[in-house]
Structures are given as C-alpha cells and as structure tokens.
C-alpha atoms as a PDB file:
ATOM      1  CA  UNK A   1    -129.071-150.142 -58.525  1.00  0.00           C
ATOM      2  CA  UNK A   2    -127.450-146.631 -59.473  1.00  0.00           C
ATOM      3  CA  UNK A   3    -123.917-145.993 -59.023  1.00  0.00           C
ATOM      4  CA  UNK A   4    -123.136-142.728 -56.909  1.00  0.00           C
ATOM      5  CA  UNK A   5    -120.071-140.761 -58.205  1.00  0.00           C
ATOM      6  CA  UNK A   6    -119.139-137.421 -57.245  1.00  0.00           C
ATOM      7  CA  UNK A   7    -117.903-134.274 -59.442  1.00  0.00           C
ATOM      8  CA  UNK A   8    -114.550-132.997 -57.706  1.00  0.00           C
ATOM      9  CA  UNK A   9    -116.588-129.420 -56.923  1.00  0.00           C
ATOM     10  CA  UNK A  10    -118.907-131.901 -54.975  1.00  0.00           C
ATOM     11  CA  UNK A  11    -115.968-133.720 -53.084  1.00  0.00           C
ATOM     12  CA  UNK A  12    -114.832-130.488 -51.799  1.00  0.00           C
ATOM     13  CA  UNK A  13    -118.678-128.789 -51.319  1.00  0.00           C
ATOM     14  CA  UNK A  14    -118.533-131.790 -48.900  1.00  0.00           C
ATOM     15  CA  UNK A  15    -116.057-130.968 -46.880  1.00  0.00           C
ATOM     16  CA  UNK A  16    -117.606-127.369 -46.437  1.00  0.00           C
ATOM     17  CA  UNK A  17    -120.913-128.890 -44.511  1.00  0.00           C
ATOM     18  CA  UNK A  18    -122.020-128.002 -41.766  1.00  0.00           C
ATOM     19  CA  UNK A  19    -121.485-131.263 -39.330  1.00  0.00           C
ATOM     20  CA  UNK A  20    -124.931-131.113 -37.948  1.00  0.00           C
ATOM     21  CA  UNK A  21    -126.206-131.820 -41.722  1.00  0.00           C
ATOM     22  CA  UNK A  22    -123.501-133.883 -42.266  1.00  0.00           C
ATOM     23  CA  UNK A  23    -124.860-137.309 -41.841  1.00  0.00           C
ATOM     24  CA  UNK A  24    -128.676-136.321 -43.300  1.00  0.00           C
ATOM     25  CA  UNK A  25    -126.911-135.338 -46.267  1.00  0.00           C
ATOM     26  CA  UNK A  26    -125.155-138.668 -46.290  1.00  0.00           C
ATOM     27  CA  UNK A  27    -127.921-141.243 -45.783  1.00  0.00           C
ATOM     28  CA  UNK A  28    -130.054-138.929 -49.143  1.00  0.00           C
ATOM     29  CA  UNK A  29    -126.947-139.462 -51.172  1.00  0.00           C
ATOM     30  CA  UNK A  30    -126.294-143.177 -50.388  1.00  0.00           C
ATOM     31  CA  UNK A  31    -130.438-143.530 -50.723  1.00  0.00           C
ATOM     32  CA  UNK A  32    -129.502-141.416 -54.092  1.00  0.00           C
ATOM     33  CA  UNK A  33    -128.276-145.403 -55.328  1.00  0.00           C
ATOM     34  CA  UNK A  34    -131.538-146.916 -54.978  1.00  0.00           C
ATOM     35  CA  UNK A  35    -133.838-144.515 -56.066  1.00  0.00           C
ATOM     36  CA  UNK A  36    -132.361-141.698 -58.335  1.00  0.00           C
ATOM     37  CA  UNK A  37    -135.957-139.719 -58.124  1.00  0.00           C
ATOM     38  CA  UNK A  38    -136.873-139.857 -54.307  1.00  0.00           C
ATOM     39  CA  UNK A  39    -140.126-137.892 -52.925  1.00  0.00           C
ATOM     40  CA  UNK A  40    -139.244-134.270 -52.337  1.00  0.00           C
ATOM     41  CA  UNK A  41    -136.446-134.516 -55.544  1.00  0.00           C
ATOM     42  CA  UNK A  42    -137.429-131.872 -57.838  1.00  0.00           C
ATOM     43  CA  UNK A  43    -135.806-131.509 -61.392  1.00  0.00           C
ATOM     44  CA  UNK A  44    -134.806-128.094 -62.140  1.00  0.00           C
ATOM     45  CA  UNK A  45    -136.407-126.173 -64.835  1.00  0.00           C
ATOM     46  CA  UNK A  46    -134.283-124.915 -67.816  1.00  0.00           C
ATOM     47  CA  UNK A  47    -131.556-128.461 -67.479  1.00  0.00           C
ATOM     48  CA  UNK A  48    -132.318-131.638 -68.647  1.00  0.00           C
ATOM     49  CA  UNK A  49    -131.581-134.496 -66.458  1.00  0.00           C
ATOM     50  CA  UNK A  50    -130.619-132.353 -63.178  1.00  0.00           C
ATOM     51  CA  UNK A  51    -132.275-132.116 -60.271  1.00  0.00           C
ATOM     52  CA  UNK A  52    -132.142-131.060 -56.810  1.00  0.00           C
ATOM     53  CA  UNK A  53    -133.033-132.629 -53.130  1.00  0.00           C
ATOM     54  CA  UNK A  54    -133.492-130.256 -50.234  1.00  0.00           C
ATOM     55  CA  UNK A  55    -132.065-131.508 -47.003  1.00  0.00           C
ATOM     56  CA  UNK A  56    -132.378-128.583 -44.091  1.00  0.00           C
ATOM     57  CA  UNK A  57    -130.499-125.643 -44.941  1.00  0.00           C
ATOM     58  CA  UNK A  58    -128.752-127.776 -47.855  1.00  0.00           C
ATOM     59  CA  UNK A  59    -129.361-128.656 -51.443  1.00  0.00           C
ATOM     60  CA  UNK A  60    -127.520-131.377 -52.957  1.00  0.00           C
ATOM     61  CA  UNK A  61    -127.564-131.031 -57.255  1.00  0.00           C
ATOM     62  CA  UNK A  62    -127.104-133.893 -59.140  1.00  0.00           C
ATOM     63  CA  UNK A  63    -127.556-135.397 -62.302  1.00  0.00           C
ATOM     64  CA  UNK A  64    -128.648-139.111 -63.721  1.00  0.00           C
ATOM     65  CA  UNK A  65    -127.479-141.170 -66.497  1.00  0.00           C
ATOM     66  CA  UNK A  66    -130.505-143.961 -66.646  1.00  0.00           C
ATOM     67  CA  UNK A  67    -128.828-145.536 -69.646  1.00  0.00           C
ATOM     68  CA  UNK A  68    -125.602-146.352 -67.795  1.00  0.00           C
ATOM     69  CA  UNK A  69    -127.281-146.501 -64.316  1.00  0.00           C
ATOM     70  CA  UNK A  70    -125.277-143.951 -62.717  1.00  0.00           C
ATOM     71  CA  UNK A  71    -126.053-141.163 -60.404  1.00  0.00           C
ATOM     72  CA  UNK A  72    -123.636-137.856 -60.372  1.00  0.00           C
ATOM     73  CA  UNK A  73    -123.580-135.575 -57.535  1.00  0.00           C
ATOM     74  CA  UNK A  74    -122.704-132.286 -59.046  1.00  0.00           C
ATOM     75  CA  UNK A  75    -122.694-129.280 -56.106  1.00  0.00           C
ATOM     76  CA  UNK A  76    -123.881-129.477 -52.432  1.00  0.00           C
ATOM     77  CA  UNK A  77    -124.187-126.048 -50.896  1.00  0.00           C
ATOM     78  CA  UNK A  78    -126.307-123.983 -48.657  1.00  0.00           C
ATOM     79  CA  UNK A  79    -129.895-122.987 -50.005  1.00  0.00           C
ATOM     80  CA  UNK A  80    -128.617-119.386 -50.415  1.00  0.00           C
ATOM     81  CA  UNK A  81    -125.649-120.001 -52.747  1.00  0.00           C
ATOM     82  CA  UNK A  82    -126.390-123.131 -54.639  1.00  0.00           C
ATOM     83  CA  UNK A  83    -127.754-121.485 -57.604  1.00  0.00           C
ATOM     84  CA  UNK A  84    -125.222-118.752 -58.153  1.00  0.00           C
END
C-alpha cells in the first residue's frame, strides 16, 4: 500500500474545489493508496514519473515514488488552468 502525501500547493488547490467535486476528488485520491496507476490515469508526456487523473471538470497531478511506496499529490485544479 502507497502512502498519500500532499505538496503544500496541493493542500491549498484543495481548498479552492468546487464542493460538488469535492468528495469524487476525495475517494480518487484515497483510491490513489492502493493503486498508484488506476484506469483513466494517464502519465504526462515530457515528465518522468507524473501523471494525471481526470475527475469532472478537475485534474488532480501527482507523482509516485515506487521505491519508497509513496504517492505525492502535486496540483489539483480545473482542466483549464492545470497546465499553466
């Protein structure tokens, strides 16, 4: 089992969604320590090791560290702004 930590950027991104989205977003992260690479993750081109899950109008960013079994969320924002 992965351990899910959270870059400070991430902790606030949080605080930012949408409450509708709010516990979606939730249940991927927490499903995040279980299976790093769910269906529908996708790693994104040009980073090594970072990928991205789409939930609604969200995309939560995050990296994995196999070797010490940990799971960092890095940025969850709105399709539209996440990649600026």
């Amino acid at each position: 089992m992965y351990k899910v930590v959270f870059s400070e950027s991430a902790k606030k991104d949080l605080d930012k969604v949408n409450s509708i989205y709010l516990a979606s977003i939730a249940s991927h992260i927490k499903n995040l320590s279980e299976n790093p690479r769910p269906y529908g993750s996708r790693k994104m081109s040009g980073f090594d090791k970072i990928y991205r899950i789409r939930v609604g109008v969200y995309r939560i960013i995050y990296s994995i560290k196999d070797d010490i079994l940990t799971v960092e969320v890095i940025k969850i924002d709105h399709r539209r702004s996440v990649y600026h």
